[in-house]
C-alpha atoms as a PDB file:
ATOM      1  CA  UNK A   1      12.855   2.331  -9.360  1.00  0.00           C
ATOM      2  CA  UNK A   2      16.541   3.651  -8.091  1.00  0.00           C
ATOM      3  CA  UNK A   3      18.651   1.355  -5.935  1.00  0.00           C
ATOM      4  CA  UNK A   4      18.743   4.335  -3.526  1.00  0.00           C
ATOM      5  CA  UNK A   5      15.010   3.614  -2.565  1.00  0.00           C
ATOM      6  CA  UNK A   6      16.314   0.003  -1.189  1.00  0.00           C
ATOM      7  CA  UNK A   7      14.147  -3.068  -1.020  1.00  0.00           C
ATOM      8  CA  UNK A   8      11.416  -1.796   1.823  1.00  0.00           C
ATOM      9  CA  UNK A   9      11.314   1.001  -0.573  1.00  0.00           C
ATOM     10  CA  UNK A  10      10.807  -0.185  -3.194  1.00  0.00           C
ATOM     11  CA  UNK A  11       8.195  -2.523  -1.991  1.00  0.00           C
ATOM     12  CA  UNK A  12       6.278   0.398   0.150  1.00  0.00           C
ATOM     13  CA  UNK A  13       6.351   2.841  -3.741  1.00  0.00           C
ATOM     14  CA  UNK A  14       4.473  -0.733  -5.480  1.00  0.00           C
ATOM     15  CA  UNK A  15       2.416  -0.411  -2.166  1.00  0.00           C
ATOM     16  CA  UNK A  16       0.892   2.906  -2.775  1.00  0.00           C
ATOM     17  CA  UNK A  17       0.507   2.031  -6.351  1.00  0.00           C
ATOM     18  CA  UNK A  18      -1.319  -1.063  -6.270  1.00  0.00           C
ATOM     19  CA  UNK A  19      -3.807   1.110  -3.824  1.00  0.00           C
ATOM     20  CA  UNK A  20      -4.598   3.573  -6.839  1.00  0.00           C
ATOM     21  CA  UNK A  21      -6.372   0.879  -8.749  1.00  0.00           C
ATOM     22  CA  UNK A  22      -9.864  -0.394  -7.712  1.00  0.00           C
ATOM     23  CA  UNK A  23      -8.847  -3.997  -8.834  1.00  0.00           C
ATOM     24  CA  UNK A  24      -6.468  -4.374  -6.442  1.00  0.00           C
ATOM     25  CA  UNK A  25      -7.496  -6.866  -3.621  1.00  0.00           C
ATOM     26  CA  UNK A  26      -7.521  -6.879   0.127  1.00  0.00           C
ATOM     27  CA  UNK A  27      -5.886 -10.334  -0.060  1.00  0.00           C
ATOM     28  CA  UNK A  28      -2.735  -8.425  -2.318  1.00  0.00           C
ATOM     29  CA  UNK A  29      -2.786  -5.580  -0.104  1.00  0.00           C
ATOM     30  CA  UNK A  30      -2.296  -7.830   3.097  1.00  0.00           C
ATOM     31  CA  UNK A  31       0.487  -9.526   1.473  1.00  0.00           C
ATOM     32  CA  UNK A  32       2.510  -6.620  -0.181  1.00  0.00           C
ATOM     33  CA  UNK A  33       1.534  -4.760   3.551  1.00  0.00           C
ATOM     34  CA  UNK A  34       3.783  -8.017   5.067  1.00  0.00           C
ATOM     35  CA  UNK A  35       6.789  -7.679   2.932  1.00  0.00           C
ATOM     36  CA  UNK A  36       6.977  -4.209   4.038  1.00  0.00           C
ATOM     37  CA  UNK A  37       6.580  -5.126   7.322  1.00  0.00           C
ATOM     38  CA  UNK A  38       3.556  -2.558   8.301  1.00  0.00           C
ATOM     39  CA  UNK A  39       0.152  -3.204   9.598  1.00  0.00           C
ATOM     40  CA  UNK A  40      -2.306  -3.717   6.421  1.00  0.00           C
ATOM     41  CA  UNK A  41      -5.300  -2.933   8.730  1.00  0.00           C
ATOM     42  CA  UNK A  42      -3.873   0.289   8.489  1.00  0.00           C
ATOM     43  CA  UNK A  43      -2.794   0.530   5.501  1.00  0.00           C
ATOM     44  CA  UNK A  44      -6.414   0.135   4.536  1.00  0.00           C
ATOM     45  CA  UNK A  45      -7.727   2.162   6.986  1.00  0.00           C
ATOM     46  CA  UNK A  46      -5.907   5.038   6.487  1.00  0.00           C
ATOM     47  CA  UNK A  47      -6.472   5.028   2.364  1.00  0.00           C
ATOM     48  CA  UNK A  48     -10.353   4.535   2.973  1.00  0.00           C
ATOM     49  CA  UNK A  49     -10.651   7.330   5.637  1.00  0.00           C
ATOM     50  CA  UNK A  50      -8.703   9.661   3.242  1.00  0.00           C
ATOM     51  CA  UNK A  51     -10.979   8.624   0.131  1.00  0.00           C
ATOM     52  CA  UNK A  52     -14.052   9.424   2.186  1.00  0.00           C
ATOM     53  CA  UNK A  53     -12.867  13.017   3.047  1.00  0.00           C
ATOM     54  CA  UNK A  54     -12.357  13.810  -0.216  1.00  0.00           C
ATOM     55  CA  UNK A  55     -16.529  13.197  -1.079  1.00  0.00           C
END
């Protein structure tokens, strides 16, 4: 990770990746959501409507 990306950053790049993996819980997504300060509803929302296009 560069320092350029910054903390947020840096937490919303191990964001995304966590949401690659299907072992990831809803319960880590929530919290790593809350660091970044964004809305895991959302988050979660938005990755499941774009994995159910791509069907």
């Amino acid at each position: 990770m560069s320092r350029l990306n910054g903390i947020t950053g840096q937490r919303l790049i191990e964001l995304f990746n966590a949401l690659q993996p299907r072992e990831t819980t809803f319960g880590q997504i929530y919290a790593m959501s809350a660091s970044c300060g964004i809305d895991a509803r959302r988050v979660l929302a938005d990755h499941f409507q774009r994995g159910a296009s791509n069907e």
